[in-house]
C-alpha atoms as a PDB file:
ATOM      1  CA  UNK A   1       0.000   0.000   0.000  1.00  0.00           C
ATOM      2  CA  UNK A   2       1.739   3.693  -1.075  1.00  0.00           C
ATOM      3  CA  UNK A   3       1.235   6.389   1.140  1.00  0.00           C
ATOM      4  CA  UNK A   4      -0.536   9.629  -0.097  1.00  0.00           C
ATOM      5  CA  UNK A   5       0.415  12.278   2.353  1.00  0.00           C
ATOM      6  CA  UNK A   6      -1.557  14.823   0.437  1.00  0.00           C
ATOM      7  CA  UNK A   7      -4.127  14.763  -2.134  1.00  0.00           C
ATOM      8  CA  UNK A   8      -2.481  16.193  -4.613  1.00  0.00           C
ATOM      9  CA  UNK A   9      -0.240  13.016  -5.037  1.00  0.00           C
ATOM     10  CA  UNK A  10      -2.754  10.748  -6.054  1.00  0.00           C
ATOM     11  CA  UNK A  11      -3.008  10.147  -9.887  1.00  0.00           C
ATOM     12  CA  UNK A  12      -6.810   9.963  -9.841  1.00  0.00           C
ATOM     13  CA  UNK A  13      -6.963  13.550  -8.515  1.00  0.00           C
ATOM     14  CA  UNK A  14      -4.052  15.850  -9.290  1.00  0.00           C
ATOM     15  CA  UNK A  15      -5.404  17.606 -11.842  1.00  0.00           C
ATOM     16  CA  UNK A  16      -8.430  18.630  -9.498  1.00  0.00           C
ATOM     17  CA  UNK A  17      -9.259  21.682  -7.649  1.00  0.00           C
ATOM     18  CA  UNK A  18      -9.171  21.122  -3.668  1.00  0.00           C
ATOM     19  CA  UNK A  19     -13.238  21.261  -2.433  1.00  0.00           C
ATOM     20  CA  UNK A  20     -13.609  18.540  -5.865  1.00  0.00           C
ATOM     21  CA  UNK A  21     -10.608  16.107  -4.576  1.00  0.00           C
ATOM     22  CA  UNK A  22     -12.229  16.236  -0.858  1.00  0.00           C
ATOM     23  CA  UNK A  23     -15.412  15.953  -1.876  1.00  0.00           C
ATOM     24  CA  UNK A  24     -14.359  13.285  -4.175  1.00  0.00           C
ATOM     25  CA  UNK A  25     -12.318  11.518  -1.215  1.00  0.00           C
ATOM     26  CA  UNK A  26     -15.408  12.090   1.385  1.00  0.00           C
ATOM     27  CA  UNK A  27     -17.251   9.560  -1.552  1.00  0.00           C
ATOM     28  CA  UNK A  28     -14.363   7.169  -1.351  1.00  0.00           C
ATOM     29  CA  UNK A  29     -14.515   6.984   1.992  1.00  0.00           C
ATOM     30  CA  UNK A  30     -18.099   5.927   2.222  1.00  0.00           C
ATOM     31  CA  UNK A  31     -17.101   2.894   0.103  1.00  0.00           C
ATOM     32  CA  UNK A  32     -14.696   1.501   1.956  1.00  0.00           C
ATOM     33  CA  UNK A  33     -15.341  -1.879   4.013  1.00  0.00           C
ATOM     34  CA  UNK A  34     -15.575  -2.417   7.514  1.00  0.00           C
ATOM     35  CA  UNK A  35     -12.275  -3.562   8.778  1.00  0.00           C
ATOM     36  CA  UNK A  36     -10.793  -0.908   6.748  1.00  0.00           C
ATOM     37  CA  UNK A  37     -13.191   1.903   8.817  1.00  0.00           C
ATOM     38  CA  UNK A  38     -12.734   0.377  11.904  1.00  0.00           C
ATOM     39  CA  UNK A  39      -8.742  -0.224  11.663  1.00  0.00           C
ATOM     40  CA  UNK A  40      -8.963   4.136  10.612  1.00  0.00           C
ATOM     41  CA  UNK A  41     -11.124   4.446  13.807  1.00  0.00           C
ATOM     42  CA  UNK A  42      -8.886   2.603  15.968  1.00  0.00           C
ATOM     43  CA  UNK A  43      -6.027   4.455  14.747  1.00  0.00           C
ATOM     44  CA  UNK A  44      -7.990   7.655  15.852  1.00  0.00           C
ATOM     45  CA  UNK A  45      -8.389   6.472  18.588  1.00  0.00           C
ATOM     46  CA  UNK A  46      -4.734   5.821  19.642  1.00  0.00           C
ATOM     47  CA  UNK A  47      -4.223   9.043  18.845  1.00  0.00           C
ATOM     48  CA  UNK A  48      -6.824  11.208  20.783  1.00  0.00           C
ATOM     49  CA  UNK A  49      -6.946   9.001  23.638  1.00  0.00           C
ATOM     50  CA  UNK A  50      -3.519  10.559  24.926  1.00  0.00           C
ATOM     51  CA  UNK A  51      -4.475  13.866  24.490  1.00  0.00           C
ATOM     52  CA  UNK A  52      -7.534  13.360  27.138  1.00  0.00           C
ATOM     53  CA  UNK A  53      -5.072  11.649  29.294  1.00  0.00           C
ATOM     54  CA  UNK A  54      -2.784  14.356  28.994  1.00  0.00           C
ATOM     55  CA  UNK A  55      -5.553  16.853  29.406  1.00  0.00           C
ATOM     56  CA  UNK A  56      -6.987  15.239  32.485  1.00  0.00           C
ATOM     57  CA  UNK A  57      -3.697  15.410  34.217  1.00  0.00           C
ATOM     58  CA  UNK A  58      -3.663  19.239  33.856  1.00  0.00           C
ATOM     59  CA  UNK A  59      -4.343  19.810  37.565  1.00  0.00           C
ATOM     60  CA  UNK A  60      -0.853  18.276  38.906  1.00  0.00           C
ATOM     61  CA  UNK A  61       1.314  19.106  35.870  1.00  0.00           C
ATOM     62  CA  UNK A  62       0.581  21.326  33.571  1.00  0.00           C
ATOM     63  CA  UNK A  63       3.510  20.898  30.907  1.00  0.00           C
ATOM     64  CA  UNK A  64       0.642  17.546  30.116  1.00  0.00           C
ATOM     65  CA  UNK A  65      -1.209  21.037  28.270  1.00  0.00           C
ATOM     66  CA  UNK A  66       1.371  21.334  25.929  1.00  0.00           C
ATOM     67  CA  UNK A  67       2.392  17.569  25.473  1.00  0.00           C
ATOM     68  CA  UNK A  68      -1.980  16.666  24.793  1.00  0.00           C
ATOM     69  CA  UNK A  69      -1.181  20.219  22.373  1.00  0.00           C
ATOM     70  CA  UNK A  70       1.520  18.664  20.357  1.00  0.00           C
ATOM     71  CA  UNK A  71      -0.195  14.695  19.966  1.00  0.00           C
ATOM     72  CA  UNK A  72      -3.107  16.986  18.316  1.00  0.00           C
ATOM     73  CA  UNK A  73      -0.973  18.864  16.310  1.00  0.00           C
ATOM     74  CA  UNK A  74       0.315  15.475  14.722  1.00  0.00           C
ATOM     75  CA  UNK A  75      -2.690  14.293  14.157  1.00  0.00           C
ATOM     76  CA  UNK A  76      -3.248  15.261  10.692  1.00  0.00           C
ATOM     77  CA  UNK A  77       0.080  13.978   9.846  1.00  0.00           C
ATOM     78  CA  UNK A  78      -0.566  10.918  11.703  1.00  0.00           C
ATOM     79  CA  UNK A  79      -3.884  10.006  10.209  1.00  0.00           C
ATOM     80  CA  UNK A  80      -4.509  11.896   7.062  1.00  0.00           C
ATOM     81  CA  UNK A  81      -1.834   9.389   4.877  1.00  0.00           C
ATOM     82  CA  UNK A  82      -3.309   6.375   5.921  1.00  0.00           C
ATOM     83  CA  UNK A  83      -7.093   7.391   5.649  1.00  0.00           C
ATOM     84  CA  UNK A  84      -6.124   8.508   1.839  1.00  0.00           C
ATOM     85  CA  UNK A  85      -4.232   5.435   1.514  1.00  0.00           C
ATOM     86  CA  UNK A  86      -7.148   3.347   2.447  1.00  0.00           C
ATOM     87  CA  UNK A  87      -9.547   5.538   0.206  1.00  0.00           C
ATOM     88  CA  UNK A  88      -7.048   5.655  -3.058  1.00  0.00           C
ATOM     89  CA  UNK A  89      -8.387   1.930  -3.812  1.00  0.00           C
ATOM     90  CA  UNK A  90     -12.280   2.775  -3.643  1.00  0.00           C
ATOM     91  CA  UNK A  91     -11.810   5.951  -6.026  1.00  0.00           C
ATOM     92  CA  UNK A  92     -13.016   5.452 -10.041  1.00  0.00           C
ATOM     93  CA  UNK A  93     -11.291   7.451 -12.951  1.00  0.00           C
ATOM     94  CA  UNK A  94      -7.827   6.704 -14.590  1.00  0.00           C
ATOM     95  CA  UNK A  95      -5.274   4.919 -12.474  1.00  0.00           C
ATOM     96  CA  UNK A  96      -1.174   5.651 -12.749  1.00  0.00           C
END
Protein backbone atom coordinates (compact mmCIF):
# COMPACT_ATOMS: atom_id res chain seq x y z
CA UNK A 1 0.00 0.00 0.00
CA UNK A 2 1.74 3.69 -1.07
CA UNK A 3 1.23 6.39 1.14
CA UNK A 4 -0.54 9.63 -0.10
CA UNK A 5 0.42 12.28 2.35
CA UNK A 6 -1.56 14.82 0.44
CA UNK A 7 -4.13 14.76 -2.13
CA UNK A 8 -2.48 16.19 -4.61
CA UNK A 9 -0.24 13.02 -5.04
CA UNK A 10 -2.75 10.75 -6.05
CA UNK A 11 -3.01 10.15 -9.89
CA UNK A 12 -6.81 9.96 -9.84
CA UNK A 13 -6.96 13.55 -8.52
CA UNK A 14 -4.05 15.85 -9.29
CA UNK A 15 -5.40 17.61 -11.84
CA UNK A 16 -8.43 18.63 -9.50
CA UNK A 17 -9.26 21.68 -7.65
CA UNK A 18 -9.17 21.12 -3.67
CA UNK A 19 -13.24 21.26 -2.43
CA UNK A 20 -13.61 18.54 -5.86
CA UNK A 21 -10.61 16.11 -4.58
CA UNK A 22 -12.23 16.24 -0.86
CA UNK A 23 -15.41 15.95 -1.88
CA UNK A 24 -14.36 13.28 -4.17
CA UNK A 25 -12.32 11.52 -1.21
CA UNK A 26 -15.41 12.09 1.38
CA UNK A 27 -17.25 9.56 -1.55
CA UNK A 28 -14.36 7.17 -1.35
CA UNK A 29 -14.51 6.98 1.99
CA UNK A 30 -18.10 5.93 2.22
CA UNK A 31 -17.10 2.89 0.10
CA UNK A 32 -14.70 1.50 1.96
CA UNK A 33 -15.34 -1.88 4.01
CA UNK A 34 -15.58 -2.42 7.51
CA UNK A 35 -12.27 -3.56 8.78
CA UNK A 36 -10.79 -0.91 6.75
CA UNK A 37 -13.19 1.90 8.82
CA UNK A 38 -12.73 0.38 11.90
CA UNK A 39 -8.74 -0.22 11.66
CA UNK A 40 -8.96 4.14 10.61
CA UNK A 41 -11.12 4.45 13.81
CA UNK A 42 -8.89 2.60 15.97
CA UNK A 43 -6.03 4.45 14.75
CA UNK A 44 -7.99 7.66 15.85
CA UNK A 45 -8.39 6.47 18.59
CA UNK A 46 -4.73 5.82 19.64
CA UNK A 47 -4.22 9.04 18.85
CA UNK A 48 -6.82 11.21 20.78
CA UNK A 49 -6.95 9.00 23.64
CA UNK A 50 -3.52 10.56 24.93
CA UNK A 51 -4.48 13.87 24.49
CA UNK A 52 -7.53 13.36 27.14
CA UNK A 53 -5.07 11.65 29.29
CA UNK A 54 -2.78 14.36 28.99
CA UNK A 55 -5.55 16.85 29.41
CA UNK A 56 -6.99 15.24 32.49
CA UNK A 57 -3.70 15.41 34.22
CA UNK A 58 -3.66 19.24 33.86
CA UNK A 59 -4.34 19.81 37.57
CA UNK A 60 -0.85 18.28 38.91
CA UNK A 61 1.31 19.11 35.87
CA UNK A 62 0.58 21.33 33.57
CA UNK A 63 3.51 20.90 30.91
CA UNK A 64 0.64 17.55 30.12
CA UNK A 65 -1.21 21.04 28.27
CA UNK A 66 1.37 21.33 25.93
CA UNK A 67 2.39 17.57 25.47
CA UNK A 68 -1.98 16.67 24.79
CA UNK A 69 -1.18 20.22 22.37
CA UNK A 70 1.52 18.66 20.36
CA UNK A 71 -0.20 14.69 19.97
CA UNK A 72 -3.11 16.99 18.32
CA UNK A 73 -0.97 18.86 16.31
CA UNK A 74 0.32 15.48 14.72
CA UNK A 75 -2.69 14.29 14.16
CA UNK A 76 -3.25 15.26 10.69
CA UNK A 77 0.08 13.98 9.85
CA UNK A 78 -0.57 10.92 11.70
CA UNK A 79 -3.88 10.01 10.21
CA UNK A 80 -4.51 11.90 7.06
CA UNK A 81 -1.83 9.39 4.88
CA UNK A 82 -3.31 6.38 5.92
CA UNK A 83 -7.09 7.39 5.65
CA UNK A 84 -6.12 8.51 1.84
CA UNK A 85 -4.23 5.44 1.51
CA UNK A 86 -7.15 3.35 2.45
CA UNK A 87 -9.55 5.54 0.21
CA UNK A 88 -7.05 5.66 -3.06
CA UNK A 89 -8.39 1.93 -3.81
CA UNK A 90 -12.28 2.77 -3.64
CA UNK A 91 -11.81 5.95 -6.03
CA UNK A 92 -13.02 5.45 -10.04
CA UNK A 93 -11.29 7.45 -12.95
CA UNK A 94 -7.83 6.70 -14.59
CA UNK A 95 -5.27 4.92 -12.47
CA UNK A 96 -1.17 5.65 -12.75
Amino acid sequence: MKIYTSTKHIPQLKDKPLTERIAIMEDAAKHMSVPEKAMLNVLKLLVLVPVFIFLLRISTDWTSLIWAALILALYPILVKPIQYSLCVKHLTGPSE
